[in-house]
C-alpha atoms as a PDB file:
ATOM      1  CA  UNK A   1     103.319 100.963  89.241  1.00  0.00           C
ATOM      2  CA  UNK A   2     101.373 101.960  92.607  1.00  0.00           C
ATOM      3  CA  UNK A   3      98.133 100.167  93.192  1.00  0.00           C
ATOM      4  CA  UNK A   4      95.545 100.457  95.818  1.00  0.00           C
ATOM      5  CA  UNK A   5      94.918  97.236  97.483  1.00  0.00           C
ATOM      6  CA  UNK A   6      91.507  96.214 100.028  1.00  0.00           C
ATOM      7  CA  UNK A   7      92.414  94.161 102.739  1.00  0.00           C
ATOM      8  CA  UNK A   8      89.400  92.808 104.936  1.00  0.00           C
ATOM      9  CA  UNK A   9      89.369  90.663 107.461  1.00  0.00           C
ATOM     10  CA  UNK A  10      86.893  87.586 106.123  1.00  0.00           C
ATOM     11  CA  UNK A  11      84.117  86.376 107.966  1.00  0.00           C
ATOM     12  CA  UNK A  12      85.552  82.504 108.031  1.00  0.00           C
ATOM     13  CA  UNK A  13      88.906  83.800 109.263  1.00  0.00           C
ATOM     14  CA  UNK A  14      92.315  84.685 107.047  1.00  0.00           C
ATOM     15  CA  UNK A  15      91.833  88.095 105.382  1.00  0.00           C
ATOM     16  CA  UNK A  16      90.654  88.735 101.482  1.00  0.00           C
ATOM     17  CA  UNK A  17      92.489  90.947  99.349  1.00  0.00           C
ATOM     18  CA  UNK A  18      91.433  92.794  96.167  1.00  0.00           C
ATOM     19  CA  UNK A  19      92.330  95.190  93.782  1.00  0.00           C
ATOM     20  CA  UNK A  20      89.681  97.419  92.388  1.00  0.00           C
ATOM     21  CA  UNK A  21      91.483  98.789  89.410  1.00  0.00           C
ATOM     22  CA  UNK A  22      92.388  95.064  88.272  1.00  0.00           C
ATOM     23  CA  UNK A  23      88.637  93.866  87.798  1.00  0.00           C
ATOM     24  CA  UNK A  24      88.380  90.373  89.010  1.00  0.00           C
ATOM     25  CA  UNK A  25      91.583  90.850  91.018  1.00  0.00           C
ATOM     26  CA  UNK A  26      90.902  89.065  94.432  1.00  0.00           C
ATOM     27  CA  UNK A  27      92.828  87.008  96.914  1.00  0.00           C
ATOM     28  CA  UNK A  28      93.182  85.477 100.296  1.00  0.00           C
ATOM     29  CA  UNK A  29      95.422  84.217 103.495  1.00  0.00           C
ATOM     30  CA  UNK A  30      95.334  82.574 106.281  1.00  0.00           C
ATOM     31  CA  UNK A  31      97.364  85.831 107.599  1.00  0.00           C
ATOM     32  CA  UNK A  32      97.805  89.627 106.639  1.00  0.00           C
ATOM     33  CA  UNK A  33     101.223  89.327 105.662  1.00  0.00           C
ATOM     34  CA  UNK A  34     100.008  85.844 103.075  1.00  0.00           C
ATOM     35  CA  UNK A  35      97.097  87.775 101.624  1.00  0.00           C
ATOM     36  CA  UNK A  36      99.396  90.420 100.710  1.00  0.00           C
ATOM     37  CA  UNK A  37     102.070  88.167  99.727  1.00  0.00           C
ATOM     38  CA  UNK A  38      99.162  86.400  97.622  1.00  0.00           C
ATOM     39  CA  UNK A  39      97.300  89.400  95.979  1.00  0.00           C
ATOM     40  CA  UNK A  40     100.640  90.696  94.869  1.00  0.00           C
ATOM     41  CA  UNK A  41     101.378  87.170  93.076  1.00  0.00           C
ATOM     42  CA  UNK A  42      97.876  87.729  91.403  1.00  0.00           C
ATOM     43  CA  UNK A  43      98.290  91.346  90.241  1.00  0.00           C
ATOM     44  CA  UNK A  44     101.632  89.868  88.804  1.00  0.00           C
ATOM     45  CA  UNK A  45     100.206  87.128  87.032  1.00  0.00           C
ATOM     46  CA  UNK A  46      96.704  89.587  86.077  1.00  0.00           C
ATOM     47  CA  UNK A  47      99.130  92.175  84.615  1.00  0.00           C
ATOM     48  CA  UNK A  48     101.404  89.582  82.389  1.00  0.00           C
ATOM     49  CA  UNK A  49      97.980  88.372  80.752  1.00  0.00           C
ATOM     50  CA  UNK A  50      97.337  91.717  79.512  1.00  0.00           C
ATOM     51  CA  UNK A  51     100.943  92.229  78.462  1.00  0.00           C
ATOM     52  CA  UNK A  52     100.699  88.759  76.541  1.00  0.00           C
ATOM     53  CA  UNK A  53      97.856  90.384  74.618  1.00  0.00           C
ATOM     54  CA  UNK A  54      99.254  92.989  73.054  1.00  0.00           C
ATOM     55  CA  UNK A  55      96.345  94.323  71.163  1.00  0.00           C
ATOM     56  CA  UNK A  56      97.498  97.612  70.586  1.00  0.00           C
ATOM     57  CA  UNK A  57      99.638  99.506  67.751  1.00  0.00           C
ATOM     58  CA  UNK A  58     103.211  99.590  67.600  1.00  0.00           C
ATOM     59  CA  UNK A  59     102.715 103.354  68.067  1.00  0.00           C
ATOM     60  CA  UNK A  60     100.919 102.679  71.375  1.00  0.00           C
ATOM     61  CA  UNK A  61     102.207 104.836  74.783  1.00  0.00           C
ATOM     62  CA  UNK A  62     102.273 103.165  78.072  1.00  0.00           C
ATOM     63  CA  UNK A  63     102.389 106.015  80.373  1.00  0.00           C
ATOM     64  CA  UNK A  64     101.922 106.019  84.415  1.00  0.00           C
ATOM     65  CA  UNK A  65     100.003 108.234  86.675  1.00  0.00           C
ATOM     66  CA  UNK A  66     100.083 109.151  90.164  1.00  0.00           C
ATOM     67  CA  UNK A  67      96.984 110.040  91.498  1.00  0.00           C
END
């Protein structure tokens, strides 16, 4: 799965990281290379929530898209 990923530097130092297709999605680091390493860790743990929920049929598709 490819997601897009904001990095911005944030205004107390350390950068903030977010993901807008994962609503809610957000992290931060003292560094580039720990907010990445964080935000990835989030979308991990975002992602197994929904998979835990399993709301849909049996029938259901999960199908991937480039865009």
């Amino acid at each position: 799965m490819k997601l897009n990923i904001i990095l911005e530097p944030s205004e107390d130092g350390g950068f903030t990281a977010y993901i807008p297709a994962l609503p809610g999605c957000i992290s931060e680091g003292d560094t580039r290379e720990e907010a990445l390493k964080n935000i990835q860790e989030a979308a991990e743990l975002y992602l197994e929530s929904i998979d835990d929920d399993k709301s849909f049929s049996n029938k259901a598709e999960i199908i991937e898209i480039n865009l």
